[in-house]
C-alpha atoms as a PDB file:
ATOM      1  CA  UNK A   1     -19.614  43.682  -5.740  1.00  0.00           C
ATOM      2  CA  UNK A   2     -16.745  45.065  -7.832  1.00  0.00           C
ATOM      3  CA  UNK A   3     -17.331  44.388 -11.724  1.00  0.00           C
ATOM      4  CA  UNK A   4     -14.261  43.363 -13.794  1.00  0.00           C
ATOM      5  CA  UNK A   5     -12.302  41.804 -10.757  1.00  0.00           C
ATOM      6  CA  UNK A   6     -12.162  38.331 -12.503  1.00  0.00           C
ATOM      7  CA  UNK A   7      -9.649  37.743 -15.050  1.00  0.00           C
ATOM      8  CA  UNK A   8     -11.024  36.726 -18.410  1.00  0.00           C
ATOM      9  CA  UNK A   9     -10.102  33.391 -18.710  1.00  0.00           C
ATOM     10  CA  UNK A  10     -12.141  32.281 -15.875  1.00  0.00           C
ATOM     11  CA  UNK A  11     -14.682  29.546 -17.041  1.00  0.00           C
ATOM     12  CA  UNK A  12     -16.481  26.371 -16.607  1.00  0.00           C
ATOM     13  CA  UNK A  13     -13.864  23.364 -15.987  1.00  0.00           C
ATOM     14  CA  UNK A  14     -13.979  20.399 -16.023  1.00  0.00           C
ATOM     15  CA  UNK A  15     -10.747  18.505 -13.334  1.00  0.00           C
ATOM     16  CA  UNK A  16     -10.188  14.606 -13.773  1.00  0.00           C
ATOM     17  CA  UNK A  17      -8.542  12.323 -10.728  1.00  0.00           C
ATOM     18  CA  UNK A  18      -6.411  10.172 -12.309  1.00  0.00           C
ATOM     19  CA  UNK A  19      -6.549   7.661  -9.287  1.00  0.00           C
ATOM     20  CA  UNK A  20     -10.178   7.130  -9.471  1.00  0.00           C
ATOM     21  CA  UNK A  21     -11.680   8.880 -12.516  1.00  0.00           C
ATOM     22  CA  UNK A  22     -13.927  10.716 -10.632  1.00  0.00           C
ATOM     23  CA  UNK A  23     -14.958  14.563 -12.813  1.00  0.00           C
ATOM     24  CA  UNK A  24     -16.449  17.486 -11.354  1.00  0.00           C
ATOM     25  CA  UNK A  25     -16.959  20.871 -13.046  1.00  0.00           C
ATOM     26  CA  UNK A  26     -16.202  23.800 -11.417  1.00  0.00           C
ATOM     27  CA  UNK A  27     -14.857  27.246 -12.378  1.00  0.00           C
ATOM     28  CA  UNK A  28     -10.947  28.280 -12.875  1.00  0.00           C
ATOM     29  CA  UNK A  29      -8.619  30.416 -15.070  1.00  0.00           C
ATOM     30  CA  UNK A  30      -6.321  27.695 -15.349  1.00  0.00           C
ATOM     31  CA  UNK A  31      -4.977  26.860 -18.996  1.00  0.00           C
ATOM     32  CA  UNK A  32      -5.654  23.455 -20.868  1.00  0.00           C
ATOM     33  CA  UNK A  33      -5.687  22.409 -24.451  1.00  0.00           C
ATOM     34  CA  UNK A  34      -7.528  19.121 -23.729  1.00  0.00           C
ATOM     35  CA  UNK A  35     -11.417  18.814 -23.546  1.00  0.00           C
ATOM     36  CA  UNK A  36     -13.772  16.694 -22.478  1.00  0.00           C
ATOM     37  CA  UNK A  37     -17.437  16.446 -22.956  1.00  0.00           C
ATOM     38  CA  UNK A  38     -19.703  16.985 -19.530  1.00  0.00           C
ATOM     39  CA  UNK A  39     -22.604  14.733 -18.632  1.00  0.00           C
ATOM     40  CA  UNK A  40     -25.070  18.296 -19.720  1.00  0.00           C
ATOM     41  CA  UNK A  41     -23.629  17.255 -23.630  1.00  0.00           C
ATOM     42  CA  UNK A  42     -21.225  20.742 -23.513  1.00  0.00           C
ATOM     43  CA  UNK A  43     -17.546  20.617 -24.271  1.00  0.00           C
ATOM     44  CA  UNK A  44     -15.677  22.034 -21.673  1.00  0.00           C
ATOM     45  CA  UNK A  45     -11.614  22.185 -20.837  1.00  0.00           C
ATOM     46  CA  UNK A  46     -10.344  18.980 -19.241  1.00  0.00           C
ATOM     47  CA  UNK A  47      -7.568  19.859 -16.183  1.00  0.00           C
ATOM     48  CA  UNK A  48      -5.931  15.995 -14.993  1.00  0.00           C
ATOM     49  CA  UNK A  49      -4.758  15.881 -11.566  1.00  0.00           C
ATOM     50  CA  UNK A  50      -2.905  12.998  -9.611  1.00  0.00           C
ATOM     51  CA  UNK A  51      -5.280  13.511  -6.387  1.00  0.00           C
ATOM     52  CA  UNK A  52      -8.446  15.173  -5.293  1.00  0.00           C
ATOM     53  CA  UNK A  53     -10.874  14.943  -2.236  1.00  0.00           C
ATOM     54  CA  UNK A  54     -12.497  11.217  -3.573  1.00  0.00           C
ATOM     55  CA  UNK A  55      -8.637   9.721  -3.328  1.00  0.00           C
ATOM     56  CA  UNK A  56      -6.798  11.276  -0.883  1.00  0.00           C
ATOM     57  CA  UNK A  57      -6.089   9.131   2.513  1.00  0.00           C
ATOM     58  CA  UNK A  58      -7.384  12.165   4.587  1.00  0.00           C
ATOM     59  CA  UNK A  59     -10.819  12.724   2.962  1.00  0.00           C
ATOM     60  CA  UNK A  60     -11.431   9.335   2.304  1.00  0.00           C
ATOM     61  CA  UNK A  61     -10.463   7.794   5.819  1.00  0.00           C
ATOM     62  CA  UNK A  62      -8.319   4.498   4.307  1.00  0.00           C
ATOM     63  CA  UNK A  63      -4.400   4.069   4.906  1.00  0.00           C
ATOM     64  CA  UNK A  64      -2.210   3.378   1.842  1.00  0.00           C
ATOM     65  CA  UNK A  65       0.740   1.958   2.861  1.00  0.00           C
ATOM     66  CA  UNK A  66       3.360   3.842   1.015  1.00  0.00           C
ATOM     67  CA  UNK A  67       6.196   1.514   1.357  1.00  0.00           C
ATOM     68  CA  UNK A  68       7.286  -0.909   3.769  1.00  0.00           C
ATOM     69  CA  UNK A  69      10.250   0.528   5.666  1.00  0.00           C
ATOM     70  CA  UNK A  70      10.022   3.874   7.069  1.00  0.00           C
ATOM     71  CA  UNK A  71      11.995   6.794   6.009  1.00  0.00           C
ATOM     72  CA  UNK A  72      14.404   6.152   9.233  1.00  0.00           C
ATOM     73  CA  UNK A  73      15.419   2.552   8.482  1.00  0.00           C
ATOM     74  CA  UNK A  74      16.186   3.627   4.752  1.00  0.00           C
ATOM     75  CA  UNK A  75      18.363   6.075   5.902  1.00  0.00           C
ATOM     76  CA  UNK A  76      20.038   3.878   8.692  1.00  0.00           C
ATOM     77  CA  UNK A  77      20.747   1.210   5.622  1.00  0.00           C
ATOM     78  CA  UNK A  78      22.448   3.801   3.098  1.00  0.00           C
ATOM     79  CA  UNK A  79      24.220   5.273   6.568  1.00  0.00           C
ATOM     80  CA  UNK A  80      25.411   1.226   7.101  1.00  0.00           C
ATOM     81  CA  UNK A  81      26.247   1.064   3.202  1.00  0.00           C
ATOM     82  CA  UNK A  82      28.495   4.338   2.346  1.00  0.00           C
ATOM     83  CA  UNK A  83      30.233   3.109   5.816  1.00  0.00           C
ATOM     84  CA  UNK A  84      31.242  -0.615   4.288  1.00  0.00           C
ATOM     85  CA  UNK A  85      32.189   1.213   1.543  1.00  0.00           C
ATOM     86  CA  UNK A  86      34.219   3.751   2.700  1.00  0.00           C
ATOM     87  CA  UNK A  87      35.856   0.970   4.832  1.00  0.00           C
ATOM     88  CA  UNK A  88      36.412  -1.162   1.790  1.00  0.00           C
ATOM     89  CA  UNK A  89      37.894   1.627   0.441  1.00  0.00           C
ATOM     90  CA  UNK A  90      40.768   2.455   3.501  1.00  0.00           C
ATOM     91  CA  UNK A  91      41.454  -1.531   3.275  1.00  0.00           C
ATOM     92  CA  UNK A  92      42.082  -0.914  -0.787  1.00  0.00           C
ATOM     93  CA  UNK A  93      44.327   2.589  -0.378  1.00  0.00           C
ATOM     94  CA  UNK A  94      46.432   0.170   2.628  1.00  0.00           C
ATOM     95  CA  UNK A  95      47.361  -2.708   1.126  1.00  0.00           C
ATOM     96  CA  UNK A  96      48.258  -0.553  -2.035  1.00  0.00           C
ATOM     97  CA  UNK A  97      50.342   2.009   0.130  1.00  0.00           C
ATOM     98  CA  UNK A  98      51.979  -1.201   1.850  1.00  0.00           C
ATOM     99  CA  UNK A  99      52.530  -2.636  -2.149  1.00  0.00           C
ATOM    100  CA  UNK A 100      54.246   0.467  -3.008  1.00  0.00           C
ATOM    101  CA  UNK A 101      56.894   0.217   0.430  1.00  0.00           C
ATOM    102  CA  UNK A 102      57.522  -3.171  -0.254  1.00  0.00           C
ATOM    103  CA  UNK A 103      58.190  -2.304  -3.614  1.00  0.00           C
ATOM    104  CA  UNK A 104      60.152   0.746  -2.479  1.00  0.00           C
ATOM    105  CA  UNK A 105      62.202  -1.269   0.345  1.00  0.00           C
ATOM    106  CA  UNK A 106      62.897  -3.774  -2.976  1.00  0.00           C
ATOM    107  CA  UNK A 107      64.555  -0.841  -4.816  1.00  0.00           C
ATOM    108  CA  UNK A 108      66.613   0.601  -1.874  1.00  0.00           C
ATOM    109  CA  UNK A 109      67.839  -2.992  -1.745  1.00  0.00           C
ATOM    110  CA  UNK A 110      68.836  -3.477  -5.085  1.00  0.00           C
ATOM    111  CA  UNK A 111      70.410  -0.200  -4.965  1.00  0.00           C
ATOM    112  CA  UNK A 112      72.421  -0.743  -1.496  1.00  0.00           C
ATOM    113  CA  UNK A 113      73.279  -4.161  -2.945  1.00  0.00           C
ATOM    114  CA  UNK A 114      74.843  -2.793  -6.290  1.00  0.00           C
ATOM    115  CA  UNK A 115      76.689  -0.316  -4.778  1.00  0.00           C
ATOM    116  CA  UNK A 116      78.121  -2.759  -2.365  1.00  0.00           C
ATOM    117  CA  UNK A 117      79.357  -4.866  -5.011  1.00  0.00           C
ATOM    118  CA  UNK A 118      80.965  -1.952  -7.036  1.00  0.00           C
END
C-alpha cells in the first residue's frame, strides 16, 4: 500500500443518530469540536447526524408516514387557491374600473349640463 495517502486528520469518531441515539465509532477526517466519551473510557470527537442505518425507513423495513396528503393534492390545493384569488382579484379591478366610468359618465354630465345652461 501507498504510505502517506491519508490526510492527517483522519481518526477514531465517534457519529450520534439523533432519532434513536444509537453511537458507533468508526474512522473519518471530518471536523468537530464536541466530544463524547466511548464505552472503552477514551474521549473521542462526537459527529450528530439526523439519520443513519438503525433509523432510516429503508434499513429498518417500517413506513413513516410523512404527511397525510401527497405532494400532488398539495399542489392541486395551492393551484385551486392562487386561482380564487386571482379571480377575486379581476372581480375587485371590475367593479373599480366600472366605479371610475360611472364616476366619469357623472362628470361628462355635469359638464354637458353646465354648458347647456350657459
Amino acid at each position: 500500500m501507498k504510505k502517506d495517502i491519508h490526510p492527517a486528520t483522519y481518526r477514531l469518531v465517534v457519529f450520534e443518530d439523533l432519532n434513536n441515539g444509537f453511537k458507533f465509532l468508526t474512522r473519518s477526517t471530518v471536523a468537530t469540536e464536541e466530544k463524547t466519551k466511548w464505552e472503552d473510557g477514551n474521549d473521542y470527537p462526537l459527529v450528530k447526524v439526523h439519520i443513519t442505518s438503525t433509523s432510516h425507513p429503508f434499513f429498518t423495513g417500517e413506513e413513516r408516514i410523512v404527511d397525510i396528503e401527497g405532494r400532488v393534492d398539495k399542489f392541486k390545493a395551492r393551484a385551486a387557491a392562487a386561482d380564487a384569488a386571482r379571480e377575486k382579484r379581476i372581480k375587485a379591478a371590475k367593479k373599480q374600473s366600472a366605479r371610475k366610468a360611472a364616476k366619469s359618465e357623472k362628470a361628462d354630465e355635469k359638464k354637458a349640463a353646465s354648458k347647456l345652461t350657459r
